[in-house]
N, C-alpha and C. Protein backbone atom coordinates (compact mmCIF):
# COMPACT_ATOMS: atom_id res chain seq x y z
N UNK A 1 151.88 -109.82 171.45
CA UNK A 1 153.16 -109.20 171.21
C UNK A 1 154.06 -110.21 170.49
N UNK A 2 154.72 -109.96 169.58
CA UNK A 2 155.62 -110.53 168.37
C UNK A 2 156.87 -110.92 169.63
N UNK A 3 157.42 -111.83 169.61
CA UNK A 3 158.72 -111.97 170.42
C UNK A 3 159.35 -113.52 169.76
N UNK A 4 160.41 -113.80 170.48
CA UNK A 4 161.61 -114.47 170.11
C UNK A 4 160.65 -115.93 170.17
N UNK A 5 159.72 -115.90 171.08
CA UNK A 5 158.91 -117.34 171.43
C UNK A 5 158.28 -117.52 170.37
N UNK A 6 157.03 -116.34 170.03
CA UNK A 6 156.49 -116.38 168.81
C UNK A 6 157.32 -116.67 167.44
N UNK A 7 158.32 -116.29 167.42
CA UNK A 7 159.40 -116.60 166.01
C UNK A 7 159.27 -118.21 166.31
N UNK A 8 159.91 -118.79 167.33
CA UNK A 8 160.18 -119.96 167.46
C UNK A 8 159.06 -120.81 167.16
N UNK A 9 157.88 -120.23 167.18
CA UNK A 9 156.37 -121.74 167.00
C UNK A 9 156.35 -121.25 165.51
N UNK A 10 156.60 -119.68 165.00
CA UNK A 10 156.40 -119.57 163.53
C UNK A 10 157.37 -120.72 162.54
N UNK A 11 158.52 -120.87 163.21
CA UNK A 11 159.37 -121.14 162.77
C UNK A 11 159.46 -123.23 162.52
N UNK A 12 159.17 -123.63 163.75
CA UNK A 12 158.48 -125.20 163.78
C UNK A 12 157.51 -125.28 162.87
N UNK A 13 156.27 -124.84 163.02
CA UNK A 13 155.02 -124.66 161.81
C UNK A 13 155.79 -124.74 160.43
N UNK A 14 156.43 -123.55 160.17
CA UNK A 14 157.37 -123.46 158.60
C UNK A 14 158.07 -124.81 158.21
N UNK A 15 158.63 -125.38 159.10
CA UNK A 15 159.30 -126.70 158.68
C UNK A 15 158.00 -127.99 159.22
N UNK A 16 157.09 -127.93 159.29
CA UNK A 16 155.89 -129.02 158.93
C UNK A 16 156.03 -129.38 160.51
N UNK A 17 156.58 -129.13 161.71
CA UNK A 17 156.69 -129.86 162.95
C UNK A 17 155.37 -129.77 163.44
N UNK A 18 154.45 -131.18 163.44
CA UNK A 18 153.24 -131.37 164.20
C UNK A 18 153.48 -131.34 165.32
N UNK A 19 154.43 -132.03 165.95
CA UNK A 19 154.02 -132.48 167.47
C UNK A 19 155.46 -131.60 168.00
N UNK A 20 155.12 -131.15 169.49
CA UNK A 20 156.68 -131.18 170.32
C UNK A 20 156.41 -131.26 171.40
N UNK A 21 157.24 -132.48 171.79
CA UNK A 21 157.33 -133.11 173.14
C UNK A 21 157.87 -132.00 173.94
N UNK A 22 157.79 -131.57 175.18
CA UNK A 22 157.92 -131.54 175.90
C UNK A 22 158.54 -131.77 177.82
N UNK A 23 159.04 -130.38 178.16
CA UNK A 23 158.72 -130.73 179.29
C UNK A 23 159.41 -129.48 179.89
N UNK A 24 158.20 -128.65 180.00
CA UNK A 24 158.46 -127.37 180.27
C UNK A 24 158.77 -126.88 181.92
N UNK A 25 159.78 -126.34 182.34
CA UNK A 25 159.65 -125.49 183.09
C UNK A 25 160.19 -123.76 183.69
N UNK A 26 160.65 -123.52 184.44
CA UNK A 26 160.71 -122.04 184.72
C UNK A 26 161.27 -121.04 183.66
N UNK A 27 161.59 -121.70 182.60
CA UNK A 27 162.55 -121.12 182.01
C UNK A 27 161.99 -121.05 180.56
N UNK A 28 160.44 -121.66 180.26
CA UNK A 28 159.54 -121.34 179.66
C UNK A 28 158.41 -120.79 179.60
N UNK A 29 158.30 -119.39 180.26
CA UNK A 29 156.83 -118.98 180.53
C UNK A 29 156.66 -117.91 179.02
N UNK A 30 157.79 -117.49 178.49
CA UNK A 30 157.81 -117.28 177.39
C UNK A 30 156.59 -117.65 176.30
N UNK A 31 157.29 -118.84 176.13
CA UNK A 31 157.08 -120.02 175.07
C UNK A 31 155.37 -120.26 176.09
N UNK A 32 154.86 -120.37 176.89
CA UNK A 32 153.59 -120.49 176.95
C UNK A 32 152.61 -119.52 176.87
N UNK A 33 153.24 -118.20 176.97
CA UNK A 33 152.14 -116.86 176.51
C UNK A 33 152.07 -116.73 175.14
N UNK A 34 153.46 -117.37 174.60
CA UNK A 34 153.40 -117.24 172.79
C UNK A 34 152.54 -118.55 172.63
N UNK A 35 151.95 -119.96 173.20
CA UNK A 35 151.40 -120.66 172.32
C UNK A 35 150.22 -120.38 172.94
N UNK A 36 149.70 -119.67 173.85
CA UNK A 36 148.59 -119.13 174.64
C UNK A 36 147.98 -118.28 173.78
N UNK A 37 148.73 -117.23 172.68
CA UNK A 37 148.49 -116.20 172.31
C UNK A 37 148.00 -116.80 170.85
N UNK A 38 149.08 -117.84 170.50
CA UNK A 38 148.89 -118.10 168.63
C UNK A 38 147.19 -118.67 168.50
N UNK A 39 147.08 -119.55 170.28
CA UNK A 39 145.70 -120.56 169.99
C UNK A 39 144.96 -119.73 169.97
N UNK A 40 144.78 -118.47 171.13
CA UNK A 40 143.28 -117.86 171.15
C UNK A 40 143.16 -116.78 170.04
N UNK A 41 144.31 -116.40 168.91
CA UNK A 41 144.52 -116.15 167.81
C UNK A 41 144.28 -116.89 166.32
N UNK A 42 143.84 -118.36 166.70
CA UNK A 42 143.85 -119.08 165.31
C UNK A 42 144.66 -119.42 164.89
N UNK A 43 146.32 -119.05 165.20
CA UNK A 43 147.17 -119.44 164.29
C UNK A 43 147.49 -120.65 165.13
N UNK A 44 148.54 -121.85 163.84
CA UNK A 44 148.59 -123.14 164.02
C UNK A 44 149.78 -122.84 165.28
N UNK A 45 149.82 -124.27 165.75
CA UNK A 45 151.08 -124.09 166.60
C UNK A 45 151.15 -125.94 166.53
N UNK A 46 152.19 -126.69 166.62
CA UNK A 46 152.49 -127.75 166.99
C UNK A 46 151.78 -128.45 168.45
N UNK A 47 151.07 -129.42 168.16
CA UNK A 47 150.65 -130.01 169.23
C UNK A 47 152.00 -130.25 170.30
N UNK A 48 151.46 -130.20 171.79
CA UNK A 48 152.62 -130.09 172.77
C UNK A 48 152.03 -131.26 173.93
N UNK A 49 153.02 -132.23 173.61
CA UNK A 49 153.06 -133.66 174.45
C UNK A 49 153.87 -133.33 175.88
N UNK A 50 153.09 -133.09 176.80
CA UNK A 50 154.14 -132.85 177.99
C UNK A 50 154.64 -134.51 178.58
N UNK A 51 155.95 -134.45 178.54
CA UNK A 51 156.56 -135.54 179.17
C UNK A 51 157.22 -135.29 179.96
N UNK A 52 157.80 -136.45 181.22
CA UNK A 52 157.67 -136.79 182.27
C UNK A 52 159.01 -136.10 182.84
N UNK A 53 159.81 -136.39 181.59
CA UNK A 53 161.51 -136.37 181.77
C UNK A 53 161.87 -136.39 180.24
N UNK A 54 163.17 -135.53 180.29
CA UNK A 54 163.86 -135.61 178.46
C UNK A 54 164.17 -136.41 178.10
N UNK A 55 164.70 -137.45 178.67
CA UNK A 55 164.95 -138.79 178.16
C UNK A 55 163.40 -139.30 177.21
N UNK A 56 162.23 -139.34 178.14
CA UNK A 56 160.77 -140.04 177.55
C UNK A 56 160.59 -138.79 176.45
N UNK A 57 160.88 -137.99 176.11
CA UNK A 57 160.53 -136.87 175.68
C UNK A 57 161.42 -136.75 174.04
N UNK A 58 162.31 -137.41 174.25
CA UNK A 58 163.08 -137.47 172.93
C UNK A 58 162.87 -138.98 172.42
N UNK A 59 162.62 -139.90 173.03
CA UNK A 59 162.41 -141.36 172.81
C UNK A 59 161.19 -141.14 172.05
N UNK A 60 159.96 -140.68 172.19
CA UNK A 60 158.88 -140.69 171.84
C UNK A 60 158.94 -139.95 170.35
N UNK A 61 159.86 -138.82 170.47
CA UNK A 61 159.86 -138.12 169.28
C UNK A 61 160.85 -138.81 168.18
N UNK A 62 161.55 -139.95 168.88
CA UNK A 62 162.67 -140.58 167.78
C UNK A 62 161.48 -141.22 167.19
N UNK A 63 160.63 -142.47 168.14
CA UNK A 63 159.86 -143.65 167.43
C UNK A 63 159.23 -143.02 166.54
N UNK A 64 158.23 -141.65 167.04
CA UNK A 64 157.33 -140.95 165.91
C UNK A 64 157.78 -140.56 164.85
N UNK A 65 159.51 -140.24 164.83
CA UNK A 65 160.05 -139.77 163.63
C UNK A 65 160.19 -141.61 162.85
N UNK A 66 160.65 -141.81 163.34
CA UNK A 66 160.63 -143.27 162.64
C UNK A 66 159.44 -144.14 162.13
N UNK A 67 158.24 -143.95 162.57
CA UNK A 67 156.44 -144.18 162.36
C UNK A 67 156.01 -143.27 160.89
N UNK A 68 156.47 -142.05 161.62
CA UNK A 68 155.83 -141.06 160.86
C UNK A 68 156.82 -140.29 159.17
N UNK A 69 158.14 -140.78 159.59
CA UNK A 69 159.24 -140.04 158.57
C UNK A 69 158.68 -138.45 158.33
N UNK A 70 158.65 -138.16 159.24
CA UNK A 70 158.65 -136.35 159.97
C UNK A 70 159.13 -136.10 161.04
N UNK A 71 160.49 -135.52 160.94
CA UNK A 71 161.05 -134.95 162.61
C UNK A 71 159.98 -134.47 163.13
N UNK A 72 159.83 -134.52 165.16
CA UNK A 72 159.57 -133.64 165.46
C UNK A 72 160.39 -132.57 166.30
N UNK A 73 159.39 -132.37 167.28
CA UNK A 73 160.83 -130.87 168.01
C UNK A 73 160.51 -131.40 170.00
N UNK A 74 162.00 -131.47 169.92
CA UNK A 74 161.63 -131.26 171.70
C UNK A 74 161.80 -130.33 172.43
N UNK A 75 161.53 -129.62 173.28
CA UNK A 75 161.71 -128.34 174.22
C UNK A 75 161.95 -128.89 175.91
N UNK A 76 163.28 -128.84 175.74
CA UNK A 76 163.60 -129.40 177.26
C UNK A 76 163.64 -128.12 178.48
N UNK A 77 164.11 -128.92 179.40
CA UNK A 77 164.03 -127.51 180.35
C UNK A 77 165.73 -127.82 180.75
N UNK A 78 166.03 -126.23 181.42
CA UNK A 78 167.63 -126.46 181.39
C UNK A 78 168.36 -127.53 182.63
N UNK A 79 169.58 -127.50 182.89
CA UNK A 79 170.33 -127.93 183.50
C UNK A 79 170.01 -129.63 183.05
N UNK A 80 169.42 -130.21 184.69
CA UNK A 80 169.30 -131.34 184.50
C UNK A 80 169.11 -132.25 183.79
N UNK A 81 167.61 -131.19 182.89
CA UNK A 81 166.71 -131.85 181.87
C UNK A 81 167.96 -131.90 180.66
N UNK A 82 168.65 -131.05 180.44
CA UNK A 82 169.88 -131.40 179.01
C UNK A 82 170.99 -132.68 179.67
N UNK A 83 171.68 -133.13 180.29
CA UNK A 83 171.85 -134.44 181.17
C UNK A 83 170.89 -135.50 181.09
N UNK A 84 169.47 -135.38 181.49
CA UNK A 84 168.28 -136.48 180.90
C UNK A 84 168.61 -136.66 179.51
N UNK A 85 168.52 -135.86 178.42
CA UNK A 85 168.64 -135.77 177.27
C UNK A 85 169.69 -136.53 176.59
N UNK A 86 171.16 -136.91 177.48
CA UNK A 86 171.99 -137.68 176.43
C UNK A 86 172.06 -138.73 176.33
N UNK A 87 171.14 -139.93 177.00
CA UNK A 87 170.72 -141.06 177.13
C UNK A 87 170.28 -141.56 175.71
N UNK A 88 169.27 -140.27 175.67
CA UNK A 88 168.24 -140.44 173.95
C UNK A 88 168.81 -140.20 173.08
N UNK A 89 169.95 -139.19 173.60
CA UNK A 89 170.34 -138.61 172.07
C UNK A 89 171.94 -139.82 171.74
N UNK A 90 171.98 -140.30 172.26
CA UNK A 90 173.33 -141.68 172.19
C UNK A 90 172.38 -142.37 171.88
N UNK A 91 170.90 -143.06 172.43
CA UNK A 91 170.16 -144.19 171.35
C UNK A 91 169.52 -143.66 170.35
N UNK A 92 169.37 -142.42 169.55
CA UNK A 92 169.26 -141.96 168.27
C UNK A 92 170.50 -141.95 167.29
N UNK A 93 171.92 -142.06 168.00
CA UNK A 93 172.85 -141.74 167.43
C UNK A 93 172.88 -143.01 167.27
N UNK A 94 172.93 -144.38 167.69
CA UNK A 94 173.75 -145.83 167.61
C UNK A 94 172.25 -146.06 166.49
N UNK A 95 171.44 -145.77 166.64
CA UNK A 95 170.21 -146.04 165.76
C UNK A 95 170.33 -145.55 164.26
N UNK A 96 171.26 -144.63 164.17
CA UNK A 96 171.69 -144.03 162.64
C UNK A 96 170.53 -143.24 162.01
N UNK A 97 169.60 -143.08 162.81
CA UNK A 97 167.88 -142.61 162.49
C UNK A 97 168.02 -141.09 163.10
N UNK A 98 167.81 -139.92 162.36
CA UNK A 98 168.03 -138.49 162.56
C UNK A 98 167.12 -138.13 163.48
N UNK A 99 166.94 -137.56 164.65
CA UNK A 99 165.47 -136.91 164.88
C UNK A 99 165.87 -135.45 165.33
């Protein structure tokens, strides 16, 4: 079934995103029947790095953007995990390096 999840991996793929970190929970079962569906379908989908916490999860995707000079994509989970998240996203910002 075509849905908002499926747009979203069509949509990473379209802009070249290999990898996306991770760190899925309740609030993604969505997003795992759509990359459940694209694999046993053939179509590409971005490799998915599950990490620990959003903080390790955006750190990993800054260095790789900085290794690789290709953003990638992170998919956090809500509340807390966006709070984990501004740690990384203040040492991407003092770093002047986009991810």
């Amino acid at each position: 079934m075509y849905n908002t999840a499926t747009a979203f991996l069509e949509a990473l793929v379209e802009q070249a995103i290999t990898h996306a970190f991770v760190n899925l929970g309740s609030d993604h079962p969505g997003l795992v029947e759509a990359i459940a569906e694209a694999r046993a379908n053939g179509r590409p989908v971005p490799t998915m790095i599950t990490c620990p916490n959003e903080m390790v999860a955006l750190t990993i995707a800054h260095g790789h953007t900085q290794i690789r000079g290709q953003p990638q994509a992170v998919i956090i989970h809500v509340e807390c995990g966006t709070q984990a998240l501004a740690c990384a996203v203040h040492n991407a910002a003092m770093a002047r390096f986009p991810c």
